[in-house]
C-alpha atoms as a PDB file:
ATOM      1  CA  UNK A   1       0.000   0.000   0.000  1.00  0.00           C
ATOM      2  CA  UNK A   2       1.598   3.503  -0.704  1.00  0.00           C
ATOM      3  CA  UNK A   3       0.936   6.388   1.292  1.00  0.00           C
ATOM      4  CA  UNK A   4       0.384   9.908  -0.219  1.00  0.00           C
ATOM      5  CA  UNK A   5       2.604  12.459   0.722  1.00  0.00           C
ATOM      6  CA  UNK A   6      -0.211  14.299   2.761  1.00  0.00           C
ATOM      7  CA  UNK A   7      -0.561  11.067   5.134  1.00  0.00           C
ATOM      8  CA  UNK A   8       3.167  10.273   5.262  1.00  0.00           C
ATOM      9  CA  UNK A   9       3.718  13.789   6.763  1.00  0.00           C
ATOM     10  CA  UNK A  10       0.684  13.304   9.054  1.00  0.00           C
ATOM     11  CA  UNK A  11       1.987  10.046  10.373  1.00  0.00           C
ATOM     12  CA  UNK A  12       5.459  11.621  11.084  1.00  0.00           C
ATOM     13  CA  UNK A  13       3.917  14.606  12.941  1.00  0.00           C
ATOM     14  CA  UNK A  14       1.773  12.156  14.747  1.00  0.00           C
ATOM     15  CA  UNK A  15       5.165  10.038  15.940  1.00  0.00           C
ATOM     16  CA  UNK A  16       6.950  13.241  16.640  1.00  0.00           C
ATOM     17  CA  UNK A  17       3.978  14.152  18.992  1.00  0.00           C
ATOM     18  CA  UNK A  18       3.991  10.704  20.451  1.00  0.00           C
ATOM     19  CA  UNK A  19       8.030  10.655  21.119  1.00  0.00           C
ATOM     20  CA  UNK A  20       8.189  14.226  22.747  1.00  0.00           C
ATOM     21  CA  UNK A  21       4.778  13.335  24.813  1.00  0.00           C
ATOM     22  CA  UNK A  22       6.489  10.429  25.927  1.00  0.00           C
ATOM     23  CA  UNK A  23       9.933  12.335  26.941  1.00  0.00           C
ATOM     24  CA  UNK A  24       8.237  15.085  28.700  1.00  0.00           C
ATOM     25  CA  UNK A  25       6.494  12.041  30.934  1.00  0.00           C
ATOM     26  CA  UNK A  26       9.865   9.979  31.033  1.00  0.00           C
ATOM     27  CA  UNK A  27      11.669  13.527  32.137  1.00  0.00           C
ATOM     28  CA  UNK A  28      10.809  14.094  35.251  1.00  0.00           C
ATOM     29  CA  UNK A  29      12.104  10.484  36.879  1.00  0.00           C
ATOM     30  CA  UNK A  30      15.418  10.708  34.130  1.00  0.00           C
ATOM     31  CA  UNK A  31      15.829  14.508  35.666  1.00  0.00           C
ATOM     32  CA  UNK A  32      15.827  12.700  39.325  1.00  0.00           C
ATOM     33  CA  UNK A  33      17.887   9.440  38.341  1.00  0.00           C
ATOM     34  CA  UNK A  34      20.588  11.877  36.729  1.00  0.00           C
ATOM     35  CA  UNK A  35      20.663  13.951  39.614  1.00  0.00           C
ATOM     36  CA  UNK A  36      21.082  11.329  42.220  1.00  0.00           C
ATOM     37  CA  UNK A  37      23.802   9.981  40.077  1.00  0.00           C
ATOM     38  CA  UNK A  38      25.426  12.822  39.485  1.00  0.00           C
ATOM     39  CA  UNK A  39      25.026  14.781  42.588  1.00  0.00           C
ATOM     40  CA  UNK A  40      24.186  17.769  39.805  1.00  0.00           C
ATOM     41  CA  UNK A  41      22.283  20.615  41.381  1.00  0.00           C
ATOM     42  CA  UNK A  42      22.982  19.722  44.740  1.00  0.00           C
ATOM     43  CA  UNK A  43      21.494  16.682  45.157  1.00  0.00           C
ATOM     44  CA  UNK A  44      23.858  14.866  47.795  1.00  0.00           C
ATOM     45  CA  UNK A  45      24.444  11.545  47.290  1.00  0.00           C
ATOM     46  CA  UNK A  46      23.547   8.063  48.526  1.00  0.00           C
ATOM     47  CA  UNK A  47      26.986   6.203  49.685  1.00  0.00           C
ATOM     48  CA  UNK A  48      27.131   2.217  49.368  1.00  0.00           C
ATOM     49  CA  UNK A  49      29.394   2.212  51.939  1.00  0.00           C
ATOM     50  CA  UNK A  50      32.035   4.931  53.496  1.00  0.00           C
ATOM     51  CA  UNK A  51      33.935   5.273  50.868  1.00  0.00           C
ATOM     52  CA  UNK A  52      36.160   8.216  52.520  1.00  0.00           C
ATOM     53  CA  UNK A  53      38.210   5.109  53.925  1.00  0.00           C
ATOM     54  CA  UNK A  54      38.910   3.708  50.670  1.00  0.00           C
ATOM     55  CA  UNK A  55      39.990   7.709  49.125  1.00  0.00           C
ATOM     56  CA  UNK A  56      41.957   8.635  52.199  1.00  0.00           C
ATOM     57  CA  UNK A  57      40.885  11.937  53.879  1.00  0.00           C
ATOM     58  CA  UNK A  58      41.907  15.374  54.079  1.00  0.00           C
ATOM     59  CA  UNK A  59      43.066  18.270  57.202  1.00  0.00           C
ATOM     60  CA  UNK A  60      40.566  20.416  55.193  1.00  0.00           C
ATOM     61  CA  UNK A  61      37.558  21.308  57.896  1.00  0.00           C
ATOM     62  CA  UNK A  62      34.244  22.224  55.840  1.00  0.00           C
ATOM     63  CA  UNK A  63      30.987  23.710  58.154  1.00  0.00           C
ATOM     64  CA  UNK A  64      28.295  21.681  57.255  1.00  0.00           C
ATOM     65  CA  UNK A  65      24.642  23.855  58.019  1.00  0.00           C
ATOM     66  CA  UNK A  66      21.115  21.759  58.710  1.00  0.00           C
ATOM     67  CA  UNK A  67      18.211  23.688  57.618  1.00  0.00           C
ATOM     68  CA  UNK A  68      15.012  22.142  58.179  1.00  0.00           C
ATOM     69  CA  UNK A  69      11.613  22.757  56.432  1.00  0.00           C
ATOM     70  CA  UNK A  70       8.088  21.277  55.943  1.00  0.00           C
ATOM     71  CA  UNK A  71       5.661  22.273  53.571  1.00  0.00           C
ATOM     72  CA  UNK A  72       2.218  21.523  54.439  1.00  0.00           C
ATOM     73  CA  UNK A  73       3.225  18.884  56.555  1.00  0.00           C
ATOM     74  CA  UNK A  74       2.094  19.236  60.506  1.00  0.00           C
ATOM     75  CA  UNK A  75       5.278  18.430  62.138  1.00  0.00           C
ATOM     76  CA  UNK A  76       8.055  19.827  64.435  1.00  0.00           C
ATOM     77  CA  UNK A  77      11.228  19.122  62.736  1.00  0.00           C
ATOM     78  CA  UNK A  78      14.542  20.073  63.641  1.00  0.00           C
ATOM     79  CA  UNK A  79      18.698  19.397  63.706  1.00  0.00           C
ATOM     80  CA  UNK A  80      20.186  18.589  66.862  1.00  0.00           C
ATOM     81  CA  UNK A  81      22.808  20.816  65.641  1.00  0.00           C
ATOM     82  CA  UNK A  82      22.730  24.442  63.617  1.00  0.00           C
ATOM     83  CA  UNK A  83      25.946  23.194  62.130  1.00  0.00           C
ATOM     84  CA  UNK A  84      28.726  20.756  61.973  1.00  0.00           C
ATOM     85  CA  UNK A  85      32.609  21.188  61.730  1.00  0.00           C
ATOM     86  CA  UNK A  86      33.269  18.030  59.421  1.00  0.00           C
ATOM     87  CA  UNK A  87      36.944  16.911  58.299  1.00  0.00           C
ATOM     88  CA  UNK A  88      37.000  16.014  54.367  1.00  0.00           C
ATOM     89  CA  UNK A  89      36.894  12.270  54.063  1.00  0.00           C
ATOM     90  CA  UNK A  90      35.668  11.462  57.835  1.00  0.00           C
ATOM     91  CA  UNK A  91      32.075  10.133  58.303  1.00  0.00           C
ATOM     92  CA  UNK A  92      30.019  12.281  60.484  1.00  0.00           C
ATOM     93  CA  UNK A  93      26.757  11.584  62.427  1.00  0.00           C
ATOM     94  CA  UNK A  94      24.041  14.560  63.382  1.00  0.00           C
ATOM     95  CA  UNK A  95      20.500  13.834  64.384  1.00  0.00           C
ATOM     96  CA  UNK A  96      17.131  15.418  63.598  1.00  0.00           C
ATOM     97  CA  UNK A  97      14.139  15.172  65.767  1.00  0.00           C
ATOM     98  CA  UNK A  98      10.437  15.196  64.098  1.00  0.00           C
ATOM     99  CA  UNK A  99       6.875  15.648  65.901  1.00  0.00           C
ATOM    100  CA  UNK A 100       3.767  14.879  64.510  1.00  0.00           C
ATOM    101  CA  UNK A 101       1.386  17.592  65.299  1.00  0.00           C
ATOM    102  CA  UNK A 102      -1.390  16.068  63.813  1.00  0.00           C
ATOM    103  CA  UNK A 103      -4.734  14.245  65.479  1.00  0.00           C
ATOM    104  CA  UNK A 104      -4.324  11.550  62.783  1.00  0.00           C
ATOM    105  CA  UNK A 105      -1.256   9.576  61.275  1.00  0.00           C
ATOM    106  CA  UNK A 106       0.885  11.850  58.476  1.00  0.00           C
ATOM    107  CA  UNK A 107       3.078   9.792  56.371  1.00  0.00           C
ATOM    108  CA  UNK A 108       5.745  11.991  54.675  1.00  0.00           C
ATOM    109  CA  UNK A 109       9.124  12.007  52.616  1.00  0.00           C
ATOM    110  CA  UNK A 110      11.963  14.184  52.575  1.00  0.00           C
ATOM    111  CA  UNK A 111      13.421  16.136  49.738  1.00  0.00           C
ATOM    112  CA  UNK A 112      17.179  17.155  50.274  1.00  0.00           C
ATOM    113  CA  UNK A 113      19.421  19.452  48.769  1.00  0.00           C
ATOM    114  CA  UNK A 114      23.077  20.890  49.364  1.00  0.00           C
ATOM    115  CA  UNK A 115      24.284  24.549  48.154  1.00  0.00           C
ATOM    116  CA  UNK A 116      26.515  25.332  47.077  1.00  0.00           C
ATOM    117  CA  UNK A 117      25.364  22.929  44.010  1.00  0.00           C
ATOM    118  CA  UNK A 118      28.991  21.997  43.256  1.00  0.00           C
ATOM    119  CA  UNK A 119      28.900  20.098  46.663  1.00  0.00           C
ATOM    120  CA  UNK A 120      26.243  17.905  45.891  1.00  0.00           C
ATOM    121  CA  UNK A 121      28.503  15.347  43.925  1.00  0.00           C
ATOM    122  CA  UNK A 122      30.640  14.897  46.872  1.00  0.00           C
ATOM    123  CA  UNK A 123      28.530  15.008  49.692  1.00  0.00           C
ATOM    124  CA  UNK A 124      27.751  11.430  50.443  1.00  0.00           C
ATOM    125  CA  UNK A 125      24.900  10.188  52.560  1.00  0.00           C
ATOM    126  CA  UNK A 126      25.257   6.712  53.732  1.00  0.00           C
ATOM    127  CA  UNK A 127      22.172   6.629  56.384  1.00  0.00           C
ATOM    128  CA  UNK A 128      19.514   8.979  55.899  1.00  0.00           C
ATOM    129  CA  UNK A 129      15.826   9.536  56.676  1.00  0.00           C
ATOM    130  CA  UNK A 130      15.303  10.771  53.271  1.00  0.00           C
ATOM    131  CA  UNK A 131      15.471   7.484  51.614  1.00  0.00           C
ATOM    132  CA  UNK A 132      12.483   6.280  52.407  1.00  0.00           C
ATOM    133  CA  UNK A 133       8.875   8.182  53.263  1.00  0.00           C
ATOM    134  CA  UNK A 134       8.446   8.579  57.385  1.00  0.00           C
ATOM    135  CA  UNK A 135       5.083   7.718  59.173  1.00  0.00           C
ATOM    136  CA  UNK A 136       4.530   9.273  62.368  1.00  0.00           C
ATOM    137  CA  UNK A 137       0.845   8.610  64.366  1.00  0.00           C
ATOM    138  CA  UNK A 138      -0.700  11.566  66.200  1.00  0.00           C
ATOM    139  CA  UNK A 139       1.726  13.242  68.947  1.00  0.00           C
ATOM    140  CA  UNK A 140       4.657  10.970  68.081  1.00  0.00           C
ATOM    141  CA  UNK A 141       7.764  11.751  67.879  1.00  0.00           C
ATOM    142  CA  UNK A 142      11.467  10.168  66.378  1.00  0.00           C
ATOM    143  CA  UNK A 143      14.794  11.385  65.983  1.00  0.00           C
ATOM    144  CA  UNK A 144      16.285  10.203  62.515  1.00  0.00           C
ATOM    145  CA  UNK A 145      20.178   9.678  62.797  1.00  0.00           C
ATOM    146  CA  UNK A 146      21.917  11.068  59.108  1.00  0.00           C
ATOM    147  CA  UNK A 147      25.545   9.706  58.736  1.00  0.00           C
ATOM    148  CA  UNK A 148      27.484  11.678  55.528  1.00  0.00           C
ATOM    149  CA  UNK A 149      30.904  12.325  54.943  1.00  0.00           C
ATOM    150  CA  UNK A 150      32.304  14.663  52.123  1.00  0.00           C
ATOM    151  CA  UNK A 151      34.670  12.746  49.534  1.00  0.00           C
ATOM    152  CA  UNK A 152      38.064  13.644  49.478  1.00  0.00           C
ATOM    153  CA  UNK A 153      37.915  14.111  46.064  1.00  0.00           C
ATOM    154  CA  UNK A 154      35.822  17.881  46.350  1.00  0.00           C
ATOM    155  CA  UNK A 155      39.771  18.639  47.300  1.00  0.00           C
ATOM    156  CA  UNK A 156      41.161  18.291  43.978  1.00  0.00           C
ATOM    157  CA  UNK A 157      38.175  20.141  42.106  1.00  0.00           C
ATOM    158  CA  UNK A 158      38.905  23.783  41.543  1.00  0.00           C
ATOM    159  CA  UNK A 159      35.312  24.660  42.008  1.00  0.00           C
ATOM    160  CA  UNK A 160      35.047  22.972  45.551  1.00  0.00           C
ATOM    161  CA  UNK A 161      38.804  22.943  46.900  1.00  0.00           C
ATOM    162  CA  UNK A 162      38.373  26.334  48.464  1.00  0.00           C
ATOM    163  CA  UNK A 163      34.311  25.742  50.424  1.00  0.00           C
ATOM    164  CA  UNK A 164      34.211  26.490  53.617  1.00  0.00           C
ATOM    165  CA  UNK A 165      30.575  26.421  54.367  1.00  0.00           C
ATOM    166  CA  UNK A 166      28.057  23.973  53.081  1.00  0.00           C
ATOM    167  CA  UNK A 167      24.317  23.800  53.380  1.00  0.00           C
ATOM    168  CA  UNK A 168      22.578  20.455  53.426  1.00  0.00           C
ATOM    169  CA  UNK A 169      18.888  21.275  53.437  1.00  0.00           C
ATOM    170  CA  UNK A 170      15.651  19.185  54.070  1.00  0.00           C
ATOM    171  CA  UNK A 171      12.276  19.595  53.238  1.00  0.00           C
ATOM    172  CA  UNK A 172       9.164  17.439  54.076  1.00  0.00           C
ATOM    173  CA  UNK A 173       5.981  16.970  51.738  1.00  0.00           C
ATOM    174  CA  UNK A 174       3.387  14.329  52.476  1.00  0.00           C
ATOM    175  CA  UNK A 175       3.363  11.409  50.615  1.00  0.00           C
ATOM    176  CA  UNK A 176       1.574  11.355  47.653  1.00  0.00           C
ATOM    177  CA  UNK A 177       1.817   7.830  46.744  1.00  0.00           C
ATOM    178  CA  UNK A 178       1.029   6.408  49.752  1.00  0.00           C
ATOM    179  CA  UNK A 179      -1.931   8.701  49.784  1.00  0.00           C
ATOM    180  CA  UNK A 180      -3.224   7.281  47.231  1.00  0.00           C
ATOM    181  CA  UNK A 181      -3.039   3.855  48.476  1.00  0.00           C
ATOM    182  CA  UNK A 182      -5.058   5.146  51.069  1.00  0.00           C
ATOM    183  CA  UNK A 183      -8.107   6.725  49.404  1.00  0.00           C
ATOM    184  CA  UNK A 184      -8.214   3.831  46.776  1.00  0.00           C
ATOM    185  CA  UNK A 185      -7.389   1.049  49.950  1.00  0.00           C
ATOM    186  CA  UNK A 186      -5.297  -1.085  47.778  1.00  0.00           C
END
């Protein structure tokens, strides 16, 4: 069967609309995967295992800030600390304590960043709240332990050899997908 040249460029416009719809649905998880790989715009990232001991560590002392945020969420939460003094390459442990606020159970998940950006890809999180969404029930309360250490390699980068200060920053938002679950109870 041979196509006209009206319906062959209808077809292609028709698979070009299909492709980009599909990659502006696909970008949003890529955006994410990238990121977490990457560490690009800040996003710190999850460590297998402290691998500061296998890449040595550093005399270099970097202030590491907690700032602490929820958005719409009903809970207290805070750092133990306003800041840590952490040596390049040495794992570090600070806590953070979160109340529920709420008469009912609020299930939640925390987004994290680090500025400036270029620190993200050597910040390293190897325990971390973040990772997986938090359920508190009414008037509870936890304290979630983060242990991080900043690879030895930000040393050697001429964008991060000379940062003194770094800000790792969280921010809760209810949990969408479990949400869901509930309203549809599946």
């Amino acid at each position: 069967m041979k196509l006209d040249r009206n319906t062959k460029v209808v077809l292609y416009l028709v698979g070009a609309l299909v492709f980009m719809g599909g990659l502006a649905y696909a970008s949003v998880p890529l955006y994410r995967a990238f990121c977490n790989a990457t560490g690009f715009n800040g996003t710190a990232r999850k460590a297998k295992a402290t691998l500061a001991n296998i890449h040595g560590d550093s005399q270099a002392i970097v202030r590491v800030r907690f700032d602490t945020n929820t958005r719409n969420v009903p809970w207290t939460f805070k750092s133990e600390k306003a800041y840590m003094d952490t040596r390049v390459g040495k794992t570090a442990l600070v806590w953070f304590d979160v109340r529920n606020n709420a008469d009912h159970p609020v299930t939640a998940r925390a987004t994290y960043n680090v500025l400036p950006d270029t620190m993200g890809a050597y910040f390293m999180k190897t325990q971390c709240f973040c990772f997986n969404d938090v359920t508190l029930q009414p008037g509870e309360s936890q304290r979630f332990p983060v242990v991080y250490f900043l690879d030895p390699k930000l040393m050697t980068n001429p964008d991060t050899d000379t940062v003194e200060d770094v800000t790792l920053s969280y921010t809760f938002f209810e949990s969408k997908q479990l949400q869901n679950v509930a309203k549809t109870g599946s």
